[in-house]
N, C-alpha and C. Protein backbone atom coordinates (compact mmCIF):
# COMPACT_ATOMS: atom_id res chain seq x y z
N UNK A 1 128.66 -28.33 -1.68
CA UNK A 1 127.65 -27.40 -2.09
C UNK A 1 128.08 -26.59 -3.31
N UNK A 2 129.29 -26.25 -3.24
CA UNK A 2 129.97 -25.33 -4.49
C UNK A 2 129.89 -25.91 -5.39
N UNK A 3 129.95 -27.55 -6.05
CA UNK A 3 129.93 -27.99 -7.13
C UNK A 3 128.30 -28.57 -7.42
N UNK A 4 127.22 -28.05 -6.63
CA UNK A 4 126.05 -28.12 -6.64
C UNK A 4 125.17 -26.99 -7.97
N UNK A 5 126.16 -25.65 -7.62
CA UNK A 5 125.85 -24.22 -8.62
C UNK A 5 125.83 -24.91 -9.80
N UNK A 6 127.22 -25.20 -9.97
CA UNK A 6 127.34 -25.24 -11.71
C UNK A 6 126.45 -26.68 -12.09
N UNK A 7 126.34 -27.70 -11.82
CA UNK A 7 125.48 -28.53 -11.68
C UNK A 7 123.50 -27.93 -11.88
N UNK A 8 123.85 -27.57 -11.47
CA UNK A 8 122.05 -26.93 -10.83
C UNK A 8 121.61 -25.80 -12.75
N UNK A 9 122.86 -25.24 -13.07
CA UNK A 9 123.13 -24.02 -14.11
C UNK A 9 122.82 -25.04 -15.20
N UNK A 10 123.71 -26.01 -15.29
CA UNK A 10 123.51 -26.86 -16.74
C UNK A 10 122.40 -27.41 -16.65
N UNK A 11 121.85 -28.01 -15.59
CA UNK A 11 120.40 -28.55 -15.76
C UNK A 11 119.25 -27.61 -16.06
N UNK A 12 119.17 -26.34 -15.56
CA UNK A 12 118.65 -25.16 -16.01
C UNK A 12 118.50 -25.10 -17.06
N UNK A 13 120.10 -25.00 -18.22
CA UNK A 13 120.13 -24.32 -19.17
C UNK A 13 119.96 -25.70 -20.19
N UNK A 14 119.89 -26.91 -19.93
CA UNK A 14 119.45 -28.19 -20.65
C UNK A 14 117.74 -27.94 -20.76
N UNK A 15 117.46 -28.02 -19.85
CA UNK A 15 115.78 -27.99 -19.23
C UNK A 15 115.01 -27.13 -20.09
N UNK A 16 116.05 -25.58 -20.36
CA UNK A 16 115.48 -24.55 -20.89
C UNK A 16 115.43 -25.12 -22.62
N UNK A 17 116.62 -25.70 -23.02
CA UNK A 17 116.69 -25.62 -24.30
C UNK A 17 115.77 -26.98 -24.64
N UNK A 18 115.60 -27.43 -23.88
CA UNK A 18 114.67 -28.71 -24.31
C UNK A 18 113.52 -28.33 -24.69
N UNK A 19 112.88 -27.50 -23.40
CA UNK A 19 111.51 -26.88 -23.78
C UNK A 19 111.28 -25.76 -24.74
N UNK A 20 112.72 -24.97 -24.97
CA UNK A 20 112.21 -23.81 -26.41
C UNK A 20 112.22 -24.86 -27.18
N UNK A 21 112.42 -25.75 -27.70
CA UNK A 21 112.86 -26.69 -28.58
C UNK A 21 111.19 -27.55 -28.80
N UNK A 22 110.54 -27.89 -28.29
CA UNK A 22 109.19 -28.26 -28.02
C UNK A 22 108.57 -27.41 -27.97
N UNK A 23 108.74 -25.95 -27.68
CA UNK A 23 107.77 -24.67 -28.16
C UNK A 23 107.71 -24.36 -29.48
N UNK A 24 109.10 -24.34 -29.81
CA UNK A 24 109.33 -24.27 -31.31
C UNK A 24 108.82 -25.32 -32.44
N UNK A 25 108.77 -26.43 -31.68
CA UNK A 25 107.86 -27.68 -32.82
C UNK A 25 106.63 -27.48 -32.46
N UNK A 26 105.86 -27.09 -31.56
CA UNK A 26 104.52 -26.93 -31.03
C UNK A 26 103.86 -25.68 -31.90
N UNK A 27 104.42 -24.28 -32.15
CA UNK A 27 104.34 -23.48 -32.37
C UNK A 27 104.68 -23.85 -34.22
N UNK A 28 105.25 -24.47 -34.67
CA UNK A 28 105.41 -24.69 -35.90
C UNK A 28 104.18 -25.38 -36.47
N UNK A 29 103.85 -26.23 -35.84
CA UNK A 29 102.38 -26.91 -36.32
C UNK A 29 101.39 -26.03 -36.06
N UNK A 30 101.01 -25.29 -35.16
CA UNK A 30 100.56 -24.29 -35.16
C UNK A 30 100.03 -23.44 -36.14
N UNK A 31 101.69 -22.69 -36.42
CA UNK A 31 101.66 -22.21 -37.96
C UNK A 31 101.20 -22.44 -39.13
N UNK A 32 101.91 -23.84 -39.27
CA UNK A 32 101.47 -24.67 -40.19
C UNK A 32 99.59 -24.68 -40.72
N UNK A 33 98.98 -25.14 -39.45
CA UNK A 33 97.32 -24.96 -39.52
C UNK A 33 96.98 -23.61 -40.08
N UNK A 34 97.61 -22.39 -39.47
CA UNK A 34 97.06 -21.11 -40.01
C UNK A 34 97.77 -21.22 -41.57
N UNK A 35 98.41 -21.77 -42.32
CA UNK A 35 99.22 -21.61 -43.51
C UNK A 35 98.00 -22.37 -44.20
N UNK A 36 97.74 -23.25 -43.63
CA UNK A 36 96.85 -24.58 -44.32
C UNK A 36 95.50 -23.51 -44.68
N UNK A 37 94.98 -23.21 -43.16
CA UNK A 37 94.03 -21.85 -43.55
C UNK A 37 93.55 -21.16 -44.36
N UNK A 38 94.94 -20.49 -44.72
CA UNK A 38 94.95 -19.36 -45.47
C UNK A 38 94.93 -19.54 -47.03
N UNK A 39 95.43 -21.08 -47.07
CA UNK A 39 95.49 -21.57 -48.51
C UNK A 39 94.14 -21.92 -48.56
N UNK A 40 93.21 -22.58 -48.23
CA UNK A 40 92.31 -23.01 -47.83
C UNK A 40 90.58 -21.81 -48.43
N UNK A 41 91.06 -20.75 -48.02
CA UNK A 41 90.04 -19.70 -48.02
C UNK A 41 90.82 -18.89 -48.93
N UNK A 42 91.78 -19.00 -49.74
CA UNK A 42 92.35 -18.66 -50.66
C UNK A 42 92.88 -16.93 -50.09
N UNK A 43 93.64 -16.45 -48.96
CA UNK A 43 93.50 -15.39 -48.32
C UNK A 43 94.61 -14.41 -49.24
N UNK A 44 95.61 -15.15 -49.90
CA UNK A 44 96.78 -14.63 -50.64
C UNK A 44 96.07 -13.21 -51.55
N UNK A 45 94.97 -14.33 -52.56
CA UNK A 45 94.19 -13.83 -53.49
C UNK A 45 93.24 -13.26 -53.37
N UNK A 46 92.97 -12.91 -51.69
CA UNK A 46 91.78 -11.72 -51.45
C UNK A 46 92.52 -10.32 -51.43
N UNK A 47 93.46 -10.88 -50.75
CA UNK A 47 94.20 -9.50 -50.48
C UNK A 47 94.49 -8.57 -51.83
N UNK A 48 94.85 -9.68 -52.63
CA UNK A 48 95.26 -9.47 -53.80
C UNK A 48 93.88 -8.82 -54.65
N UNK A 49 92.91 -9.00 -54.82
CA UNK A 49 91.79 -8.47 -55.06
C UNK A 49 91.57 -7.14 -54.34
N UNK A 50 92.08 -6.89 -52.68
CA UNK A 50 91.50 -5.98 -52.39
C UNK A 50 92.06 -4.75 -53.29
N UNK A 51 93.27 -5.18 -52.79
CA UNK A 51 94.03 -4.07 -53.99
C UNK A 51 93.82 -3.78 -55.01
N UNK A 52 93.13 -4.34 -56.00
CA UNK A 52 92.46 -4.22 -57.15
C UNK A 52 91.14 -3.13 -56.74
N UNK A 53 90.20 -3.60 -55.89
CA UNK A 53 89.38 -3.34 -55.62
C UNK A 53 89.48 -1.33 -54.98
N UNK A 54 90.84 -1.27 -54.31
CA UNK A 54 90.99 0.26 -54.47
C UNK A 54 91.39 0.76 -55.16
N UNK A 55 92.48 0.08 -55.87
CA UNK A 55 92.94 0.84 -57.31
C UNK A 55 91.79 1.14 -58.15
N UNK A 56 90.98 0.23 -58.73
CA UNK A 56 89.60 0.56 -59.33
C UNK A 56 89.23 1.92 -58.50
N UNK A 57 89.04 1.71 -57.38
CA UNK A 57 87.77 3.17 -56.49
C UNK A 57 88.48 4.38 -56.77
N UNK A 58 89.98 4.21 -56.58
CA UNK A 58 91.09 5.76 -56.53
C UNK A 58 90.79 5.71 -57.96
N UNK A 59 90.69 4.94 -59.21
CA UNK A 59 90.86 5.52 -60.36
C UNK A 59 89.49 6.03 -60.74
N UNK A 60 88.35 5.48 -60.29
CA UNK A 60 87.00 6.17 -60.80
C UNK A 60 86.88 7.21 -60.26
N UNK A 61 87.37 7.44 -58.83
CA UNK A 61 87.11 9.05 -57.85
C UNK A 61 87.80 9.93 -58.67
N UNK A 62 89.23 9.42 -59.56
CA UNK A 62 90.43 10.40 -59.93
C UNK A 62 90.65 9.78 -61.14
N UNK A 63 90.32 10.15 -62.05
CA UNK A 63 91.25 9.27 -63.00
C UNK A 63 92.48 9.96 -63.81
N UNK A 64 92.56 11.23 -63.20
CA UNK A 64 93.68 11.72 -63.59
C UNK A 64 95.02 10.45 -63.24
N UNK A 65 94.65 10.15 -61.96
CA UNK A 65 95.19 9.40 -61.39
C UNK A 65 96.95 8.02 -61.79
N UNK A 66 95.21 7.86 -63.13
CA UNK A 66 95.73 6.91 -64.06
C UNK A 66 97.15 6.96 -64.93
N UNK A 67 97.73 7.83 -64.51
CA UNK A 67 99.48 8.12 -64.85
C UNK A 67 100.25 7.79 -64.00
N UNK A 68 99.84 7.07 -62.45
CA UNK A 68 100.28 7.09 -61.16
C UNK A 68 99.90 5.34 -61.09
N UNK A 69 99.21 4.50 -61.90
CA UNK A 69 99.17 3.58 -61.66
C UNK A 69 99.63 2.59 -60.96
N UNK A 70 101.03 2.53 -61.89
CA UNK A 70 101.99 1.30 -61.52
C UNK A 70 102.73 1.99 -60.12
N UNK A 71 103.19 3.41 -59.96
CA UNK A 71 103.37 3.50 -58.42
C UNK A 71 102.30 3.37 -57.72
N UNK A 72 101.28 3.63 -57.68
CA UNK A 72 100.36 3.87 -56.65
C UNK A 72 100.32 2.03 -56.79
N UNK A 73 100.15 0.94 -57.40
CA UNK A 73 99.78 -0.34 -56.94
C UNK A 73 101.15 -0.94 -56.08
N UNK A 74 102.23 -0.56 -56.44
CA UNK A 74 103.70 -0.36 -55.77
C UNK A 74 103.47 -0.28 -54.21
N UNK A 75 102.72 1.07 -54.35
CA UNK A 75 102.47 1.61 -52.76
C UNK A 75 101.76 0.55 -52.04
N UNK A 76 100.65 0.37 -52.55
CA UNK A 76 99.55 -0.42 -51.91
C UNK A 76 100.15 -1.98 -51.85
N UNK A 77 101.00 -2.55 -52.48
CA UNK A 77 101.32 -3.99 -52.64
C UNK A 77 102.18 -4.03 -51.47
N UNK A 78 103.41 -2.95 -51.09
CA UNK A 78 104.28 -2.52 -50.10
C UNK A 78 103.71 -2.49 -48.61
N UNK A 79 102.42 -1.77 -48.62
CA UNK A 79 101.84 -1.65 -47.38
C UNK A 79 100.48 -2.40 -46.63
N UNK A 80 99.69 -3.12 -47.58
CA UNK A 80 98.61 -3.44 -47.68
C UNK A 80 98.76 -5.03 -48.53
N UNK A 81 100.35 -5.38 -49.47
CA UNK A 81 99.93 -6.60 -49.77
C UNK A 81 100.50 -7.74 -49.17
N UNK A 82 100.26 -9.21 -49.88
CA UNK A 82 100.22 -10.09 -48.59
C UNK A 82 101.43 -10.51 -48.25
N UNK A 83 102.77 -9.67 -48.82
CA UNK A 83 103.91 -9.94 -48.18
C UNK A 83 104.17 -9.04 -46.86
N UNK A 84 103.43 -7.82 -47.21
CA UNK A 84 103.56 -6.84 -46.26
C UNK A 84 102.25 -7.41 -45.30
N UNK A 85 101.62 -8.39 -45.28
CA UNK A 85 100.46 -8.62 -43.76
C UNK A 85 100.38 -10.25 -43.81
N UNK A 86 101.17 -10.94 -44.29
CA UNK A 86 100.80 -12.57 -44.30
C UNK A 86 101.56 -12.27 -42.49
N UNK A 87 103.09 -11.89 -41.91
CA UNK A 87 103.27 -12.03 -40.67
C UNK A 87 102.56 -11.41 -39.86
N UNK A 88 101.43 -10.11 -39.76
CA UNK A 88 100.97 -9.82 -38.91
C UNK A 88 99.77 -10.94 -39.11
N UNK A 89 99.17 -10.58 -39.85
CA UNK A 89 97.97 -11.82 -39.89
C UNK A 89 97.53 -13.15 -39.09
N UNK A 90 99.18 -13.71 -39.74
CA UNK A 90 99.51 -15.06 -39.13
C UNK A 90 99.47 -15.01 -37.32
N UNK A 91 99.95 -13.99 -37.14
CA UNK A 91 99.79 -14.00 -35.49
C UNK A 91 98.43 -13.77 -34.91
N UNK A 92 97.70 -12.80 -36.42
CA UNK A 92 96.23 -12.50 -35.50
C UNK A 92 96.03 -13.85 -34.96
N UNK A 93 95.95 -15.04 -36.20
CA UNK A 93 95.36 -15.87 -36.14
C UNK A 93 96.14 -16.79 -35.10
N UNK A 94 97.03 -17.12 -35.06
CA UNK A 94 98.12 -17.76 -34.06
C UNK A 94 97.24 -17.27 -32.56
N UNK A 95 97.02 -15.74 -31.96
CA UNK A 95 96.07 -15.50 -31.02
C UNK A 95 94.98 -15.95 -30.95
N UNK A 96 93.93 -15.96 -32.40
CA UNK A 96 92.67 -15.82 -31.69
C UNK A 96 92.43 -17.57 -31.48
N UNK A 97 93.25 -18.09 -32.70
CA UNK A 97 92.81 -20.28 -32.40
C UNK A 97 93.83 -20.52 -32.13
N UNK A 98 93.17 -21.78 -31.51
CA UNK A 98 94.60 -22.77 -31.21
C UNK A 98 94.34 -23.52 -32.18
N UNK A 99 95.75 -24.63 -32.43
CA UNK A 99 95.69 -25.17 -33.13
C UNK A 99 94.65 -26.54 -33.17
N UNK A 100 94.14 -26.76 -32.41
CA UNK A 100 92.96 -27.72 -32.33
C UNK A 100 91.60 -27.18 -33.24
N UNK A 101 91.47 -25.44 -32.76
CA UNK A 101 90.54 -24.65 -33.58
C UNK A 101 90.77 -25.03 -34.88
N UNK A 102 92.12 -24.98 -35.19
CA UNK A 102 92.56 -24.60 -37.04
C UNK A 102 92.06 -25.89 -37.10
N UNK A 103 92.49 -26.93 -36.40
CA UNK A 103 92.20 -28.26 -37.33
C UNK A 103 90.81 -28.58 -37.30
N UNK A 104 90.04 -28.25 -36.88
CA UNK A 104 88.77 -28.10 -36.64
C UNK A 104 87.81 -27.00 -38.14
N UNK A 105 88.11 -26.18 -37.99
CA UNK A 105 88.46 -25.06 -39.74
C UNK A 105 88.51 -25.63 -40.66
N UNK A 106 89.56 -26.03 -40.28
CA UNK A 106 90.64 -26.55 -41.66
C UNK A 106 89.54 -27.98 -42.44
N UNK A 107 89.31 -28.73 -41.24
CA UNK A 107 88.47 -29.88 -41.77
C UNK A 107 87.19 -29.69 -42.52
N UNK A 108 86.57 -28.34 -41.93
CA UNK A 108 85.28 -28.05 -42.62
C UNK A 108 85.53 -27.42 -43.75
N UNK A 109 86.90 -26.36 -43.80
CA UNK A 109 86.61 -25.60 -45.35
C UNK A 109 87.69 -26.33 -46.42
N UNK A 110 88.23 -28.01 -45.90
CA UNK A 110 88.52 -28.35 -47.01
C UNK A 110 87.58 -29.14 -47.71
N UNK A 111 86.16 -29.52 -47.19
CA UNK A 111 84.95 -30.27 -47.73
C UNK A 111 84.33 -29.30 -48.99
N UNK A 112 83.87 -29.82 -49.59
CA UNK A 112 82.98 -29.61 -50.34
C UNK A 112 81.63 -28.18 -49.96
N UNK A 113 81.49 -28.18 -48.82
CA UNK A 113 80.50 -27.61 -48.33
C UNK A 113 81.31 -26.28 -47.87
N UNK A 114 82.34 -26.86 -47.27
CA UNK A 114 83.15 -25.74 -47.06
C UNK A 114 83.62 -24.56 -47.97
N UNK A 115 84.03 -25.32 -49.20
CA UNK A 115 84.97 -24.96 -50.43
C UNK A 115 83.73 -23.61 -51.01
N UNK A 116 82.52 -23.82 -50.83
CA UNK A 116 81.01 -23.30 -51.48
C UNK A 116 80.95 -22.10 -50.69
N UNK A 117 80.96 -22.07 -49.08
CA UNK A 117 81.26 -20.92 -47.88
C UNK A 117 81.88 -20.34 -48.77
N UNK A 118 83.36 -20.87 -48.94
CA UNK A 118 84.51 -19.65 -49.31
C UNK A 118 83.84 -19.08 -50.83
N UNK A 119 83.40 -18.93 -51.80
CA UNK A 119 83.52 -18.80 -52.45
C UNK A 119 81.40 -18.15 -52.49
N UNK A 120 81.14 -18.60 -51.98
CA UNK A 120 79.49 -18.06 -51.65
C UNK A 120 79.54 -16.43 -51.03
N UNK A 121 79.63 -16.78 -49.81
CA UNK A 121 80.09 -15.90 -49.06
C UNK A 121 80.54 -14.77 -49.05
N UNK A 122 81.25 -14.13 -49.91
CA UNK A 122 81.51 -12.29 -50.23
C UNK A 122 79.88 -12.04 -51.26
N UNK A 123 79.99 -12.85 -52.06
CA UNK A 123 78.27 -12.52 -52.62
C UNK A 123 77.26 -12.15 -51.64
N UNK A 124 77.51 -13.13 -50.92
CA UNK A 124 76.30 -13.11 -50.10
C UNK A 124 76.37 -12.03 -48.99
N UNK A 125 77.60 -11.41 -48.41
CA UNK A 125 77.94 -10.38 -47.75
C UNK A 125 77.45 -9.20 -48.67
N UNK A 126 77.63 -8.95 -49.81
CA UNK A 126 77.58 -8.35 -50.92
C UNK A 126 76.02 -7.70 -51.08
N UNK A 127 75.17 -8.69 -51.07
CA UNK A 127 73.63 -8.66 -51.33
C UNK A 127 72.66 -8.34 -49.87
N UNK A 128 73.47 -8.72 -48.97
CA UNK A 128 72.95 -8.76 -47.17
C UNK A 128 73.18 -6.89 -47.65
N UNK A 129 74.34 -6.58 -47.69
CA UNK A 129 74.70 -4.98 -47.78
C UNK A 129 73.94 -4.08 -48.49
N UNK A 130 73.92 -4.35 -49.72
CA UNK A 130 72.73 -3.69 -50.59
C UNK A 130 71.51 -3.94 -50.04
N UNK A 131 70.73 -4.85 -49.92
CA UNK A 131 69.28 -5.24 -48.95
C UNK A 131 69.32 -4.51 -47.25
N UNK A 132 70.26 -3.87 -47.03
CA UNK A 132 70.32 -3.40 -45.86
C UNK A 132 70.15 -2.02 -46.26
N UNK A 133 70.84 -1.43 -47.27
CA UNK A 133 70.97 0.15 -47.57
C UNK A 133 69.42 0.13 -48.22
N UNK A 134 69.04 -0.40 -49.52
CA UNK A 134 67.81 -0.71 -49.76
C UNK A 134 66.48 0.15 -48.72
N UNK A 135 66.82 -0.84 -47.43
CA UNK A 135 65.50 -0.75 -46.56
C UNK A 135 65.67 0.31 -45.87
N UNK A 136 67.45 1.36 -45.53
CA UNK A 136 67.50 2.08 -44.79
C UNK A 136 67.14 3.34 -45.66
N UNK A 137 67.02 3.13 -46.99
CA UNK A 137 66.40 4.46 -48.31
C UNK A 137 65.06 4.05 -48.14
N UNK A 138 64.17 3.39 -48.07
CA UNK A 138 62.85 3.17 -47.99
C UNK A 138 62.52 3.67 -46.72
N UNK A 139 63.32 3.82 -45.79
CA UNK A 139 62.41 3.98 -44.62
C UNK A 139 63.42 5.04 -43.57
N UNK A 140 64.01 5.85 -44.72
CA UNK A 140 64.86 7.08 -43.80
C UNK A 140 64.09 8.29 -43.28
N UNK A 141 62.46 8.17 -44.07
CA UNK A 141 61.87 9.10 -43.59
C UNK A 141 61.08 9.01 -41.96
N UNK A 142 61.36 7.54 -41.86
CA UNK A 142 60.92 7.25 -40.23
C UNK A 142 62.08 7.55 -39.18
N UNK A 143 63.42 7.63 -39.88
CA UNK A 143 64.60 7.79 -38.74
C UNK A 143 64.96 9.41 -38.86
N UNK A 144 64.33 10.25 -39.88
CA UNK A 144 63.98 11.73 -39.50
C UNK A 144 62.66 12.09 -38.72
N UNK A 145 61.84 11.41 -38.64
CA UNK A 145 60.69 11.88 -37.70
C UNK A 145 61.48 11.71 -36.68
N UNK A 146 61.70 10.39 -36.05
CA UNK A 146 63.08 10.12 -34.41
C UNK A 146 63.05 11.14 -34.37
N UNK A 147 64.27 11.31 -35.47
CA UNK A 147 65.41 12.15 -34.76
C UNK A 147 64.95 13.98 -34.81
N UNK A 148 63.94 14.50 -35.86
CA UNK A 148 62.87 15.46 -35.82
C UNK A 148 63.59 16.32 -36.80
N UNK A 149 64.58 15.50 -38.13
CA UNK A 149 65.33 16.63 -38.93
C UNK A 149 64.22 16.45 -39.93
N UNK A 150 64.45 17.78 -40.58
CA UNK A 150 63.73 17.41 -41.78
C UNK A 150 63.75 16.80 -42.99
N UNK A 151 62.20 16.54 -43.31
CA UNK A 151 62.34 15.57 -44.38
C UNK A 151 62.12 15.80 -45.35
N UNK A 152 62.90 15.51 -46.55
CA UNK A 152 63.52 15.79 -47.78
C UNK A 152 61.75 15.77 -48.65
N UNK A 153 61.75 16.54 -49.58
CA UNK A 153 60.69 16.85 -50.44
C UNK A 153 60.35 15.33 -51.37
N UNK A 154 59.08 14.86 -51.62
CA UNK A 154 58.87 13.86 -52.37
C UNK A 154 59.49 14.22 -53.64
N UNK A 155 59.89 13.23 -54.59
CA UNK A 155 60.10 13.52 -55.76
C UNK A 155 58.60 12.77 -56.91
């Protein structure tokens, strides 16, 4: 029975390393799909835009600002760019698909039809947004009757 322990330990600790070892190639392709992804929907270069996209807003709110540039894009590249969120990211996505999902993704937004989504798509988010504010200025004087505040003088 005593030479059963150590016996019983190595098969354990074989067993174990076999299977991190097959988690670790499982989990690499995995990755891989969300990498494919991200190239895919071009995610490097959104991020990279967004940052643009606040630097622009902080400099029109402030443009004193504009002496603070190159630190302030420093800051934002540090905390907000895609070296600082490609690993959290990668896990959102690692959670929310499996890799059957990605390859499933992956197949549609490397088509043609797909390629048009990525690149359609913030426009069209873009114009849905304005056509939404649009109708909520045309018709804010019906969500002050509701609510019984008053309503602003015609011009």
């Amino acid at each position: 029975m005593k030479h059963l322990k150590p016996l019983t330990a190595v098969t354990a600790l074989i067993f174990f390393s076999i299977s991190q070892g097959l988690f670790a190639a499982d989990n690499s392709s995995h990755v891989q799909q969300v990498e494919t992804l991200f190239k895919l929907t071009q995610m490097e270069k959104k991020i990279d835009e967004s940052i643009d996209s606040i630097m622009q807003l902080q400099l029109s709110q402030n443009p004193a600002l504009s002496a603070h540039q190159a630190q302030m894009r420093g800051f934002f590249e540090k905390h907000i760019g895609w070296a600082a969120l490609k690993n959290d990211i990668t896990a959102m996505y690692l959670k929310t698909f499996s890799e059957d999902e990605l390859k499933a993704i992956n197949g549609f937004y490397i088509t043609p039809a797909g390629q048009k989504v990525i690149t359609a798509l913030p426009g069209l988010v873009q114009e849905r947004n304005q056509l939404a504010m649009m109708r909520l200025q045309q018709n804010i004087g019906e969500l002050q009757q509701i609510i019984g505040a008053p309503q602003p003088a015609a011009q």
